[in-house]
PDB file of N, CA and C in Angstrom:
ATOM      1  N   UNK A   1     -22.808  -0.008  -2.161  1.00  0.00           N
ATOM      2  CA  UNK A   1     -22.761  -1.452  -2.198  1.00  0.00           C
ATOM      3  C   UNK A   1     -21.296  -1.904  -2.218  1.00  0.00           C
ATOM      4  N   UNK A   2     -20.959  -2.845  -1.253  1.00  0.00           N
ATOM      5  CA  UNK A   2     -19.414  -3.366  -1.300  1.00  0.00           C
ATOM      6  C   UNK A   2     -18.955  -4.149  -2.467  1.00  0.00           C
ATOM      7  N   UNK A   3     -18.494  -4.088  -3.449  1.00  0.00           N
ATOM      8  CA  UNK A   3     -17.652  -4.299  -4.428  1.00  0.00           C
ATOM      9  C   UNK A   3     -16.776  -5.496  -3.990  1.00  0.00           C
ATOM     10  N   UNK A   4     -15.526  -5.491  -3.313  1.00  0.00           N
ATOM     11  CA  UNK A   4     -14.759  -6.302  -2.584  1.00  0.00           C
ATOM     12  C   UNK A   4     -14.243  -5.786  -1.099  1.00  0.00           C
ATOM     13  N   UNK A   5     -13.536  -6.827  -0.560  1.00  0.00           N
ATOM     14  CA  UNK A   5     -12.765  -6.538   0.687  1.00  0.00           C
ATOM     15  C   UNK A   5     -11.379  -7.173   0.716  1.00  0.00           C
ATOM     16  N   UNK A   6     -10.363  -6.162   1.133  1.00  0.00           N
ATOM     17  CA  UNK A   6      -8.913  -6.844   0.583  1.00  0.00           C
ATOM     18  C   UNK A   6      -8.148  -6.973   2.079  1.00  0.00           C
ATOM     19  N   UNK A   7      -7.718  -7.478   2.544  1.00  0.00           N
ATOM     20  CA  UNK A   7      -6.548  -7.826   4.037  1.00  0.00           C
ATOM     21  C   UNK A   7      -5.291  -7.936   3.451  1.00  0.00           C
ATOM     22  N   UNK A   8      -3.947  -7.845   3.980  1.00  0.00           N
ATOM     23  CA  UNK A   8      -2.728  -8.081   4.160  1.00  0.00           C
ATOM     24  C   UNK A   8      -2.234  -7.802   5.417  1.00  0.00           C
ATOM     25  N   UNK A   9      -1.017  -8.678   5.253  1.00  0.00           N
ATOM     26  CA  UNK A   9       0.018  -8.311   6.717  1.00  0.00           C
ATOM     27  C   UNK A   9       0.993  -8.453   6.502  1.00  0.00           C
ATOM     28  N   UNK A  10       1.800  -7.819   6.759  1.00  0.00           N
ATOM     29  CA  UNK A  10       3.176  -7.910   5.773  1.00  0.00           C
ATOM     30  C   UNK A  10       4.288  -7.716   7.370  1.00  0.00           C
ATOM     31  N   UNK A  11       5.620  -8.655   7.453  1.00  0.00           N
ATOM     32  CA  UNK A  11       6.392  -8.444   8.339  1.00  0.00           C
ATOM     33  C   UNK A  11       7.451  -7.548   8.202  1.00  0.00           C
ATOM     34  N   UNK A  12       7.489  -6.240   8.790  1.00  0.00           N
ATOM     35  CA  UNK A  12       8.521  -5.323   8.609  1.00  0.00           C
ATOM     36  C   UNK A  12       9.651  -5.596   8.871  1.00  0.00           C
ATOM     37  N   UNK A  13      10.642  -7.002   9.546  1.00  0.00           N
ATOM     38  CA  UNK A  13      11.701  -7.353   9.809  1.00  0.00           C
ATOM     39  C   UNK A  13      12.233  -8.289   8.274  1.00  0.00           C
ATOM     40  N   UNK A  14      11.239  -8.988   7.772  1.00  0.00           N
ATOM     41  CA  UNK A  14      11.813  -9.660   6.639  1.00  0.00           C
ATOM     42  C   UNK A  14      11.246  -8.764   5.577  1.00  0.00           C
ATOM     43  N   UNK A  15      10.290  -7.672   5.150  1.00  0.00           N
ATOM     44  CA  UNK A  15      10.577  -6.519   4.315  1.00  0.00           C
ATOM     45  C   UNK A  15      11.585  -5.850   4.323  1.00  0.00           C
ATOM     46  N   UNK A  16      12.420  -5.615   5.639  1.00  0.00           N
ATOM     47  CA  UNK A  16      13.757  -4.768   5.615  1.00  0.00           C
ATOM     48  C   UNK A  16      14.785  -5.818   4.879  1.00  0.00           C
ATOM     49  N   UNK A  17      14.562  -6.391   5.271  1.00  0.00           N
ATOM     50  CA  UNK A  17      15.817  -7.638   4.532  1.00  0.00           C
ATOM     51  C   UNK A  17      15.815  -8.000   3.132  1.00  0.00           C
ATOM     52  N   UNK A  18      14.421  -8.007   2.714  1.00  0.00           N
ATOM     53  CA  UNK A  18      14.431  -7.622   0.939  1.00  0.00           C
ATOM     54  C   UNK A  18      14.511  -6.354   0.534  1.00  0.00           C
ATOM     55  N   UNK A  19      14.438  -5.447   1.222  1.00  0.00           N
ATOM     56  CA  UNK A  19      14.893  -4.065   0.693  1.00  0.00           C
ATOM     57  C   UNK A  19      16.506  -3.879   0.563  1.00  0.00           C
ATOM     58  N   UNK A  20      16.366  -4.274   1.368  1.00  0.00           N
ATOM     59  CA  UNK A  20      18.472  -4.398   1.780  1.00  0.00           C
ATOM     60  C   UNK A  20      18.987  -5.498   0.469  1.00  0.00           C
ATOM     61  N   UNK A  21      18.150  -6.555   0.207  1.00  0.00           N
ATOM     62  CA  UNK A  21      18.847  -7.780  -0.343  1.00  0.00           C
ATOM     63  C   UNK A  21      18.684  -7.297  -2.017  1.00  0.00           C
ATOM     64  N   UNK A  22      17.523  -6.357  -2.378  1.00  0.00           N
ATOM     65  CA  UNK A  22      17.162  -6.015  -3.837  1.00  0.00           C
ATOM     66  C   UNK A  22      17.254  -4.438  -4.339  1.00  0.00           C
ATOM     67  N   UNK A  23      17.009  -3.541  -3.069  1.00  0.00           N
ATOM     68  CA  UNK A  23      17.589  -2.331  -3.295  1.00  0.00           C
ATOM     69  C   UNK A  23      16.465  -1.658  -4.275  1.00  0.00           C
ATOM     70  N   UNK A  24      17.186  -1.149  -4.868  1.00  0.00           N
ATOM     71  CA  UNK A  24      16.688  -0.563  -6.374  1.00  0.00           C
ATOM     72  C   UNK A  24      15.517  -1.187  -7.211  1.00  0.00           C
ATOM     73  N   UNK A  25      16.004  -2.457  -7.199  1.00  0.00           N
ATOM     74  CA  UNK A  25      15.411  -3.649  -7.984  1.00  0.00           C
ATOM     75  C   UNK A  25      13.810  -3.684  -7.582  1.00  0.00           C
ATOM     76  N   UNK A  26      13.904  -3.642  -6.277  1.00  0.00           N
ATOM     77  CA  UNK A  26      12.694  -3.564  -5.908  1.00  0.00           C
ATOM     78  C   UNK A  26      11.879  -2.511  -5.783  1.00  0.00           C
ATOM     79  N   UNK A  27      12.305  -1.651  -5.072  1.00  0.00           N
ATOM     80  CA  UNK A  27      11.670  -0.343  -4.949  1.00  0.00           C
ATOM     81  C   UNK A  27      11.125   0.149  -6.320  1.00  0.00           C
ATOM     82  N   UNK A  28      12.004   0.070  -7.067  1.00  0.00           N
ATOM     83  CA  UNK A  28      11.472   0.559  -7.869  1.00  0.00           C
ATOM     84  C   UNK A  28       9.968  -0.586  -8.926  1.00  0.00           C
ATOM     85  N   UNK A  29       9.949  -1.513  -8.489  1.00  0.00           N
ATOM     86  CA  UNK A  29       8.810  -2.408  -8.715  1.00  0.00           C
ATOM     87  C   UNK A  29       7.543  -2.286  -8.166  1.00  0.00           C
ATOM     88  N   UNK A  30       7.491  -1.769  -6.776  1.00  0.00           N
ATOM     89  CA  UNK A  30       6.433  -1.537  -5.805  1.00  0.00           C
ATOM     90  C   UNK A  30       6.200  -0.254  -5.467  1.00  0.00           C
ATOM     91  N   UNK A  31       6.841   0.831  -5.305  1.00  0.00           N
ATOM     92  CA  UNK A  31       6.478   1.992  -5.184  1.00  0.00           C
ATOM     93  C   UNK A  31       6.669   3.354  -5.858  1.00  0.00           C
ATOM     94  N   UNK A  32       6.105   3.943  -5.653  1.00  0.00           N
ATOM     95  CA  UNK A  32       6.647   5.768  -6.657  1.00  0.00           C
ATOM     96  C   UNK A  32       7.103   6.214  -5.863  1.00  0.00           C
ATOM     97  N   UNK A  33       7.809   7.160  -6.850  1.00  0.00           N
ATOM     98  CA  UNK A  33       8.968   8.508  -6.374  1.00  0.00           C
ATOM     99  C   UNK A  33       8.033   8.753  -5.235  1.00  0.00           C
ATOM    100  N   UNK A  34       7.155   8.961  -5.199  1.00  0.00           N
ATOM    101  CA  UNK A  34       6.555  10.267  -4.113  1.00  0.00           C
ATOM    102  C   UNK A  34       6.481   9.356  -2.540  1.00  0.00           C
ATOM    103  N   UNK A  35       6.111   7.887  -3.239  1.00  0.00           N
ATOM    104  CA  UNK A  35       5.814   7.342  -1.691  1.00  0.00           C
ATOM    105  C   UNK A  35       7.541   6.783  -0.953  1.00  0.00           C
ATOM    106  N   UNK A  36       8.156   6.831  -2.093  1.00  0.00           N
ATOM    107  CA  UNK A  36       9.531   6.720  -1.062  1.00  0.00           C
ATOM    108  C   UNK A  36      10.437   7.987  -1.073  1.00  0.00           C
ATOM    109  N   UNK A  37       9.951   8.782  -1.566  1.00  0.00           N
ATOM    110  CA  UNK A  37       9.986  10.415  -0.737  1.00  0.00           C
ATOM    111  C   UNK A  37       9.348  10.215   0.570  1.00  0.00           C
ATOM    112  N   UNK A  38       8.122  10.463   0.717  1.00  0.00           N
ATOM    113  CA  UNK A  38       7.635   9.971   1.810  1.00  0.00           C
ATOM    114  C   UNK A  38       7.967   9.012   2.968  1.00  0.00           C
ATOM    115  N   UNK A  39       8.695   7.494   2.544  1.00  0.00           N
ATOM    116  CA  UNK A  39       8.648   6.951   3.782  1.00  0.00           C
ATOM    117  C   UNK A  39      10.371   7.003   4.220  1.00  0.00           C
ATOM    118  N   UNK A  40      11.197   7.269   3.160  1.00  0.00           N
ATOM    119  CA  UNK A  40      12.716   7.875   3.004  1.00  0.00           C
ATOM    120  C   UNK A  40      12.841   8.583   4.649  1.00  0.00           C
ATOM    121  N   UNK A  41      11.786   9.602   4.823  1.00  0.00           N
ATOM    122  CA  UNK A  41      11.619  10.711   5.289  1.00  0.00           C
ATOM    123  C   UNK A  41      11.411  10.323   7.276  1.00  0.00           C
ATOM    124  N   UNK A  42      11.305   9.133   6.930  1.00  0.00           N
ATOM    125  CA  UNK A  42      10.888   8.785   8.478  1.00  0.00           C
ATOM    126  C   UNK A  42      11.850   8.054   8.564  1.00  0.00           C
ATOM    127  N   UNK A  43      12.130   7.559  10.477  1.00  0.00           N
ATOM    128  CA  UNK A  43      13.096   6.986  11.300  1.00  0.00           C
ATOM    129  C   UNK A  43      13.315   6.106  10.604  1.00  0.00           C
ATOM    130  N   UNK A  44      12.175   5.156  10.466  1.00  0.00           N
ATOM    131  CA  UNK A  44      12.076   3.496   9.873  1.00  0.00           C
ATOM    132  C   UNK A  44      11.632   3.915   8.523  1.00  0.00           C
ATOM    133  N   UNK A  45      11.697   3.434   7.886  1.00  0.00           N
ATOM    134  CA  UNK A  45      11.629   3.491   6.336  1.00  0.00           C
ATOM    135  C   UNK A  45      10.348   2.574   6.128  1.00  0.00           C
ATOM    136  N   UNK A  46      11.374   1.202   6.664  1.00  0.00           N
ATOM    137  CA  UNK A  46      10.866  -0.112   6.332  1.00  0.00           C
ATOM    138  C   UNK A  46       9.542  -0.038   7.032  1.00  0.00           C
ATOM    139  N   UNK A  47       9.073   0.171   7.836  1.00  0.00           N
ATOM    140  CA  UNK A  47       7.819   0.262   8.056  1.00  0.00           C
ATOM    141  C   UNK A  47       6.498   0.857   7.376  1.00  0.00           C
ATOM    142  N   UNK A  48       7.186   2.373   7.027  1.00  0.00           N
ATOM    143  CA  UNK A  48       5.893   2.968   6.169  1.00  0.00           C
ATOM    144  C   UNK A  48       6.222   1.990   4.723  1.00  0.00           C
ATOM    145  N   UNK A  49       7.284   1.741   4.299  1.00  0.00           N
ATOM    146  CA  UNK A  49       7.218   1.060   2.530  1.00  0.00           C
ATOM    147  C   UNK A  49       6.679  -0.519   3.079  1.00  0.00           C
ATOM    148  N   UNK A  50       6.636  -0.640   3.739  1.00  0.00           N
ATOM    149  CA  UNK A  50       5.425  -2.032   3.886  1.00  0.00           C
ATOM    150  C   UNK A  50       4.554  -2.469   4.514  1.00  0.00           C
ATOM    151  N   UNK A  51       3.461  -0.915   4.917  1.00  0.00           N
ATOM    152  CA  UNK A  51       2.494  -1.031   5.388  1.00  0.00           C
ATOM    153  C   UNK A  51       1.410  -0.212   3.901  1.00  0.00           C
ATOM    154  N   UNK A  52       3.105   0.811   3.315  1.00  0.00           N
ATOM    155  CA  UNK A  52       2.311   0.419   1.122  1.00  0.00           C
ATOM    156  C   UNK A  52       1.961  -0.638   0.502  1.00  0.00           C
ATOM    157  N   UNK A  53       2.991  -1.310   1.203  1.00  0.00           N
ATOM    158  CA  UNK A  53       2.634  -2.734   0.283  1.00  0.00           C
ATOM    159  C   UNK A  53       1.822  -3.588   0.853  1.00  0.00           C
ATOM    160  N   UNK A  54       1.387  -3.508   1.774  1.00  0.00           N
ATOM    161  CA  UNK A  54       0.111  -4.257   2.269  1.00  0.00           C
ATOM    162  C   UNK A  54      -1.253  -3.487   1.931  1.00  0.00           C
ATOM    163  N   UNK A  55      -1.027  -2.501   1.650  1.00  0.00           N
ATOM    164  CA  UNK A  55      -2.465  -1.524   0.997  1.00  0.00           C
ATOM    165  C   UNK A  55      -2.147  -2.232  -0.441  1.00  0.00           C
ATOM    166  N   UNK A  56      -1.528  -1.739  -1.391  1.00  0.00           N
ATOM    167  CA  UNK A  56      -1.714  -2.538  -2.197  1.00  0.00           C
ATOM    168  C   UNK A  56      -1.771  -4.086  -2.762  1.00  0.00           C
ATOM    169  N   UNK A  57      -1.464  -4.762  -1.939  1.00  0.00           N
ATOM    170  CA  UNK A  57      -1.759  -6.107  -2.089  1.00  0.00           C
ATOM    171  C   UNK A  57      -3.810  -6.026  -1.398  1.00  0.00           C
ATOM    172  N   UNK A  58      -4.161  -5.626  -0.773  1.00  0.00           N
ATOM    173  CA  UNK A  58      -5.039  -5.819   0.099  1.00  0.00           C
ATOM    174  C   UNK A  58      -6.075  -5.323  -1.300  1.00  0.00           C
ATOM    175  N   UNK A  59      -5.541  -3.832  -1.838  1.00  0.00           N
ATOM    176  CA  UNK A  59      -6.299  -3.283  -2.923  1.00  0.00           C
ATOM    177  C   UNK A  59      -6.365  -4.477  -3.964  1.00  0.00           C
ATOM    178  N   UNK A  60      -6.075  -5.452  -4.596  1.00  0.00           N
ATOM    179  CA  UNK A  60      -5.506  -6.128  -5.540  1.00  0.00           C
ATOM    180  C   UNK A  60      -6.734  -7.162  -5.067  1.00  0.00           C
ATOM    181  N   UNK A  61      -6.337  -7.662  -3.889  1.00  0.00           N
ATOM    182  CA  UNK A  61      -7.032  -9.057  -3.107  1.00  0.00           C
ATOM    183  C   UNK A  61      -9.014  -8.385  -3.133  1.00  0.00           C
ATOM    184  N   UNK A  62      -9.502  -7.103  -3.210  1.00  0.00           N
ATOM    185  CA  UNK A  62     -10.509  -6.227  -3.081  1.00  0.00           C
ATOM    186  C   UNK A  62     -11.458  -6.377  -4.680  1.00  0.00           C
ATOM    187  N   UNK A  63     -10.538  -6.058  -5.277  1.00  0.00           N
ATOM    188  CA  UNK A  63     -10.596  -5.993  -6.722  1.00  0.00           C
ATOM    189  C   UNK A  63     -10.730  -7.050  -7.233  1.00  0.00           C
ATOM    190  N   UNK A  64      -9.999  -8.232  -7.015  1.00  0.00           N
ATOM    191  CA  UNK A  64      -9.967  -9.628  -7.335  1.00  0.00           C
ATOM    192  C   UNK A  64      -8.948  -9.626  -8.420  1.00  0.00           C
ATOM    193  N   UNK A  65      -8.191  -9.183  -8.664  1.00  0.00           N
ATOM    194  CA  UNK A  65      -7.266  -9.182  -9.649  1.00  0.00           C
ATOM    195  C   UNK A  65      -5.972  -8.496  -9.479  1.00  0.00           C
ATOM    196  N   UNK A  66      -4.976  -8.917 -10.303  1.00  0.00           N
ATOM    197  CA  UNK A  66      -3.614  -8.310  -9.914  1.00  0.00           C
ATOM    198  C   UNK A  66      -3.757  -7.027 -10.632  1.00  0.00           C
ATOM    199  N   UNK A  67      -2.337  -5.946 -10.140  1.00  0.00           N
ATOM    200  CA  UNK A  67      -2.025  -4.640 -10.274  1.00  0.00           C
ATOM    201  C   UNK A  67      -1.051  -4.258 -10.489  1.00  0.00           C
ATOM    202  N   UNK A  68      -0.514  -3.083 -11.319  1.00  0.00           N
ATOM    203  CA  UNK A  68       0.827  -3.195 -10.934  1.00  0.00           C
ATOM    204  C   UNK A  68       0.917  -2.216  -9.742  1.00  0.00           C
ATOM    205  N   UNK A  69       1.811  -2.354  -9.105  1.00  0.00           N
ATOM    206  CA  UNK A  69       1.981  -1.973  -7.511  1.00  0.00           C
ATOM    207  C   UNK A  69       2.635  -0.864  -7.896  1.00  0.00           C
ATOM    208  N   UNK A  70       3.704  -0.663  -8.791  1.00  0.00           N
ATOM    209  CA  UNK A  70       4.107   0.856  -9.009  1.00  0.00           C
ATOM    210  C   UNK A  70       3.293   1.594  -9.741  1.00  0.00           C
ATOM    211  N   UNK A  71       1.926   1.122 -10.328  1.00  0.00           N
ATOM    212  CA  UNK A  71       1.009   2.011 -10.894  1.00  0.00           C
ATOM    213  C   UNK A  71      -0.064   2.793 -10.048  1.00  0.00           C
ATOM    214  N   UNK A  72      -0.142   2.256  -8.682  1.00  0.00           N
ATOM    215  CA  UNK A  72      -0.932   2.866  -7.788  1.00  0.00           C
ATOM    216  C   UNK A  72       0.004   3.459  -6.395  1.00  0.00           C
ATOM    217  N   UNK A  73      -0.516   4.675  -5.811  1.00  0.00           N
ATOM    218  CA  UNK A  73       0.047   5.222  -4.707  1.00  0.00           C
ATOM    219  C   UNK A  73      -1.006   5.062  -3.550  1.00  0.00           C
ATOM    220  N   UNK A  74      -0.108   5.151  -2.285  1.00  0.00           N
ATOM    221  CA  UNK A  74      -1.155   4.843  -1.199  1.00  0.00           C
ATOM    222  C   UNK A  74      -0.540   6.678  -0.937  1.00  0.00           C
ATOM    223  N   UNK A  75      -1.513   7.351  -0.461  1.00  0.00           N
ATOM    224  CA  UNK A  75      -1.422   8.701  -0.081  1.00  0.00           C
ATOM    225  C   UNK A  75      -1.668   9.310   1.307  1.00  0.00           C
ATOM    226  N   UNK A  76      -1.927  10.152   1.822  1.00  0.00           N
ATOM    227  CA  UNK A  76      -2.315  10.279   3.114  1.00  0.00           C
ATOM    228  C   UNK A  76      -3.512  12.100   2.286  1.00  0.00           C
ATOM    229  N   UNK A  77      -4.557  11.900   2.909  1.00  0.00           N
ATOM    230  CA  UNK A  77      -5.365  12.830   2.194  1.00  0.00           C
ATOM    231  C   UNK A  77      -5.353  14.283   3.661  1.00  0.00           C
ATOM    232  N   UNK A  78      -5.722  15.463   2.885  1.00  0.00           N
ATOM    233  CA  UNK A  78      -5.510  16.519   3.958  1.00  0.00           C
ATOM    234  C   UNK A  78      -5.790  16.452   5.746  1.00  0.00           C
ATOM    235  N   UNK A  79      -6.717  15.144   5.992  1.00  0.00           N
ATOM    236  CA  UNK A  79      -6.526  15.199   7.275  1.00  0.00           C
ATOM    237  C   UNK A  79      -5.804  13.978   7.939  1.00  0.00           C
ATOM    238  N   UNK A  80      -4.627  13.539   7.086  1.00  0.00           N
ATOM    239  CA  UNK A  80      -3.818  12.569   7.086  1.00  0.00           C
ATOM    240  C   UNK A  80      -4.430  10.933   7.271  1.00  0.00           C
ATOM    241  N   UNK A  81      -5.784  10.744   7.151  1.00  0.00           N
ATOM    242  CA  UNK A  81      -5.915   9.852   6.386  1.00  0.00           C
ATOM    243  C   UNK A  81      -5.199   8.903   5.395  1.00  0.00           C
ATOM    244  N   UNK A  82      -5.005   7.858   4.936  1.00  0.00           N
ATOM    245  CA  UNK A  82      -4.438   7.156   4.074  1.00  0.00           C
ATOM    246  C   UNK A  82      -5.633   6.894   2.905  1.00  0.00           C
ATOM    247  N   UNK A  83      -5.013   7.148   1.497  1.00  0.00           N
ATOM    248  CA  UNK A  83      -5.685   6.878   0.731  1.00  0.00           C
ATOM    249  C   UNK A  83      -4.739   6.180  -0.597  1.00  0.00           C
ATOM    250  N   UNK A  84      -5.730   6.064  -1.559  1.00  0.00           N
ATOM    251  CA  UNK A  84      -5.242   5.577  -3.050  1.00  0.00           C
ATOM    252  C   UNK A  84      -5.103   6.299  -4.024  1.00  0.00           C
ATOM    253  N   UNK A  85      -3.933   6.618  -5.127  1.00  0.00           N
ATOM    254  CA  UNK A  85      -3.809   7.492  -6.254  1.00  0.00           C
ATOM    255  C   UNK A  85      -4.505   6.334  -7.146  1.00  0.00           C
ATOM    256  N   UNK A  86      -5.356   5.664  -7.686  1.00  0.00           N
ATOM    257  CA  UNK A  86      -4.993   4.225  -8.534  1.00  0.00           C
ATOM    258  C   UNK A  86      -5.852   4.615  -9.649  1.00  0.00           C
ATOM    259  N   UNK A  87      -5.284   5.542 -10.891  1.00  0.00           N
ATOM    260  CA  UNK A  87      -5.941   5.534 -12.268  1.00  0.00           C
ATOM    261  C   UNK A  87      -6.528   4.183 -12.516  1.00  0.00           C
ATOM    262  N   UNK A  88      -5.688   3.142 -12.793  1.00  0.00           N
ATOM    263  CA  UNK A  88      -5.986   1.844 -13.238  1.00  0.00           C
ATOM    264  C   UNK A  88      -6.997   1.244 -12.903  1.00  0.00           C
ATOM    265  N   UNK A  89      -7.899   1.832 -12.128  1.00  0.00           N
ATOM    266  CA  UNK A  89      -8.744   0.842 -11.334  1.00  0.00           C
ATOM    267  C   UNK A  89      -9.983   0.677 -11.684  1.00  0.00           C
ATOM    268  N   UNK A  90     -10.612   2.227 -12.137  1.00  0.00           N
ATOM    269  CA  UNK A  90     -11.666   2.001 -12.831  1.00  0.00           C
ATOM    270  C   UNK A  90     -12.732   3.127 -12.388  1.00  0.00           C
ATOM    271  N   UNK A  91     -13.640   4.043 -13.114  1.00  0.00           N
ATOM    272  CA  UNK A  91     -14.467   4.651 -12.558  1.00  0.00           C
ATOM    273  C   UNK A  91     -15.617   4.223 -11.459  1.00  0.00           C
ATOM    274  N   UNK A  92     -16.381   4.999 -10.806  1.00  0.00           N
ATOM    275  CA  UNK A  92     -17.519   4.185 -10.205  1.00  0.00           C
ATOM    276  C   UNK A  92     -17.089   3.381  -8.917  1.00  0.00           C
ATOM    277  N   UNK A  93     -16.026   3.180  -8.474  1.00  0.00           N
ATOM    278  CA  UNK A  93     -15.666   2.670  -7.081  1.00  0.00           C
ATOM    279  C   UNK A  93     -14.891   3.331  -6.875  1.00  0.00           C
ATOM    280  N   UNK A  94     -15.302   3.760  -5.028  1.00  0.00           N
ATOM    281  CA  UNK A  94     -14.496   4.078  -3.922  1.00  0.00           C
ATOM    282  C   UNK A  94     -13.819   3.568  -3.088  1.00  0.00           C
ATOM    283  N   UNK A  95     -12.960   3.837  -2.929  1.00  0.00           N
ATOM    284  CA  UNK A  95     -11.431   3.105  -2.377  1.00  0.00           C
ATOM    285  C   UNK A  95     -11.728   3.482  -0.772  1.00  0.00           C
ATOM    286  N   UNK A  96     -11.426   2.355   0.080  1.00  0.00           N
ATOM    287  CA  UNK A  96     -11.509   3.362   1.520  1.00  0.00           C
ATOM    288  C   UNK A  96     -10.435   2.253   1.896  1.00  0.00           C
ATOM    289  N   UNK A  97      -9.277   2.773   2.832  1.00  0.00           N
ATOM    290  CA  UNK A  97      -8.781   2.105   3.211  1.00  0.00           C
ATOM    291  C   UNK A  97      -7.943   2.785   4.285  1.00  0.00           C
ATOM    292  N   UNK A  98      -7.421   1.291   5.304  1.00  0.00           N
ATOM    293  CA  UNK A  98      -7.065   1.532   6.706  1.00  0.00           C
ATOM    294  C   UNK A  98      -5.379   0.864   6.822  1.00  0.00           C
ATOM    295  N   UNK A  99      -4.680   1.592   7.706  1.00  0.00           N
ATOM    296  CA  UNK A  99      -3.459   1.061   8.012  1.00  0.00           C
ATOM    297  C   UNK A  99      -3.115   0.794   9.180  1.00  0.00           C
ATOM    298  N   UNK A 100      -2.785   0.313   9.407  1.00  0.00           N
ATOM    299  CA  UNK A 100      -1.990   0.060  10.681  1.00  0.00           C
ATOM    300  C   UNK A 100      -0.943  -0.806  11.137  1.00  0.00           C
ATOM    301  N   UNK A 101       0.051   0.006  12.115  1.00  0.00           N
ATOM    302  CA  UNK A 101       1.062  -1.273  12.786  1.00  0.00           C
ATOM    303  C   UNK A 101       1.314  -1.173  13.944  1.00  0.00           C
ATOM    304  N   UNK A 102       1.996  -2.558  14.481  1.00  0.00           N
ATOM    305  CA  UNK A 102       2.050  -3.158  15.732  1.00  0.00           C
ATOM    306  C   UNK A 102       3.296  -4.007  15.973  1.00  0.00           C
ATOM    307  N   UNK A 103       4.102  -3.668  16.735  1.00  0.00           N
ATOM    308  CA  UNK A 103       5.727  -4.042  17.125  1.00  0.00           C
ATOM    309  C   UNK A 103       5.961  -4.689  15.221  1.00  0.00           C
ATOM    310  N   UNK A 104       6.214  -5.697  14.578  1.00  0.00           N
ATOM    311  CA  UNK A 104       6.694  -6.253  13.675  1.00  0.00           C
ATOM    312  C   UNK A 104       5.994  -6.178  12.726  1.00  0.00           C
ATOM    313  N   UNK A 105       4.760  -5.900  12.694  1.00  0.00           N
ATOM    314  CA  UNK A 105       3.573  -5.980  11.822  1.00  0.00           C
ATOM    315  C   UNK A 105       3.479  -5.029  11.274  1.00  0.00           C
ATOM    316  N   UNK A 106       3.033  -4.912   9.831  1.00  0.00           N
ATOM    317  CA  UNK A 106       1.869  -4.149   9.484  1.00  0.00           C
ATOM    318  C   UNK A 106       0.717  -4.092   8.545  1.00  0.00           C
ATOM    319  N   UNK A 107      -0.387  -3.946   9.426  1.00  0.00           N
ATOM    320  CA  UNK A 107      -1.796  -4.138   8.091  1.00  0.00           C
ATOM    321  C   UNK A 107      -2.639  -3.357   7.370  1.00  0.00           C
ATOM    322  N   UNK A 108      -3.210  -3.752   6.248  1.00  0.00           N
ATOM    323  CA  UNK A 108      -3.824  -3.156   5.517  1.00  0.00           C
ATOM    324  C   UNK A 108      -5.030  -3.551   5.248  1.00  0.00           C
ATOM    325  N   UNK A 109      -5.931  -3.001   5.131  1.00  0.00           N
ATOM    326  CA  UNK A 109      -7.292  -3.458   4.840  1.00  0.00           C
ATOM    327  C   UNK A 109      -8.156  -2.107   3.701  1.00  0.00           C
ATOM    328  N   UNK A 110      -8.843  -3.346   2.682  1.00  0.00           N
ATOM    329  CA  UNK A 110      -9.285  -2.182   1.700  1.00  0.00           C
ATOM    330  C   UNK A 110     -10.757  -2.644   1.507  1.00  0.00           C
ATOM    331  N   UNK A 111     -11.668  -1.667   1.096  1.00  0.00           N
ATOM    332  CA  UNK A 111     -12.957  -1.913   1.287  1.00  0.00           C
ATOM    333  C   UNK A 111     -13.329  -1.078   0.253  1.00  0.00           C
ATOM    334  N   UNK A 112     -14.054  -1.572  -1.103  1.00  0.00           N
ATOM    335  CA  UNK A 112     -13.809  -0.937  -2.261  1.00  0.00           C
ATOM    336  C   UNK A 112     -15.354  -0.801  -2.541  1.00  0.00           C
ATOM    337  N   UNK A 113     -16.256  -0.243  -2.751  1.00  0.00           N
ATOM    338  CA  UNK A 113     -17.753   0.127  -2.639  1.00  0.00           C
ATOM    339  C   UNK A 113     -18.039   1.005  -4.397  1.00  0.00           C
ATOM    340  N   UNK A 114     -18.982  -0.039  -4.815  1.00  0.00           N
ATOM    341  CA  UNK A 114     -19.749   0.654  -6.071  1.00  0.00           C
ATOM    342  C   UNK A 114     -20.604   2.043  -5.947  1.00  0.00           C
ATOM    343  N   UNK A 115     -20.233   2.591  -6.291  1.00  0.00           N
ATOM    344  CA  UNK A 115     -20.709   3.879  -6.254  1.00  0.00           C
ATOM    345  C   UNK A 115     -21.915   4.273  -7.338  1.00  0.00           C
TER     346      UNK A 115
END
């Protein structure tokens, strides 16, 4: 049974520009060590760290309630899938969620089902 449904879209040209403008400040507000290990690791940065942050806003918008964004990880599961680390969230629901981007864009969509 569907629980909630969460959307975001987040613009990777003015995400680069608050990464640049807050640095530290931020990163360290929205993501974990592991996921900016992870997006560190690629050409564009700014793209994978805010197509995280559109999973977690989308997770948040699903749930109906706020999160903290550095308390949950978006992951990629063994067949590189994207998924959720999110203790906080609660037993009994499954997290399924989708990413994607497109020239400037990128979206997230979460679809959270009672189990």
């Amino acid at each position: 049974m569907i629980y909630g449904i969460g959307i975001d879209v987040v613009d990777v040209e003015r995400f680069g520009f608050a990464l640049k403008r807050w640095g530290p400040r931020l990163t360290s507000r929205l993501f974990t060590q592991g996921e900016l290990d992870y997006c560190m690791g690629h050409r564009r940065p700014e793209r994978h760290l805010a197509a995280r942050f559109a999973a977690k806003v989308s997770l948040a918008k699903a749930l109906g309630r706020s999160l903290s964004y550095a308390g949950v990880e978006v992951m990629r599961d063994a067949e590189g899938r994207p998924s959720f680390n999110a203790p906080g969230v609660g037993s009994g629901l499954r997290l399924n969620l989708s990413i994607s981007h497109e020239g400037t864009l990128s979206i997230a969509q979460t679809i959270v089902e009672k189990v």
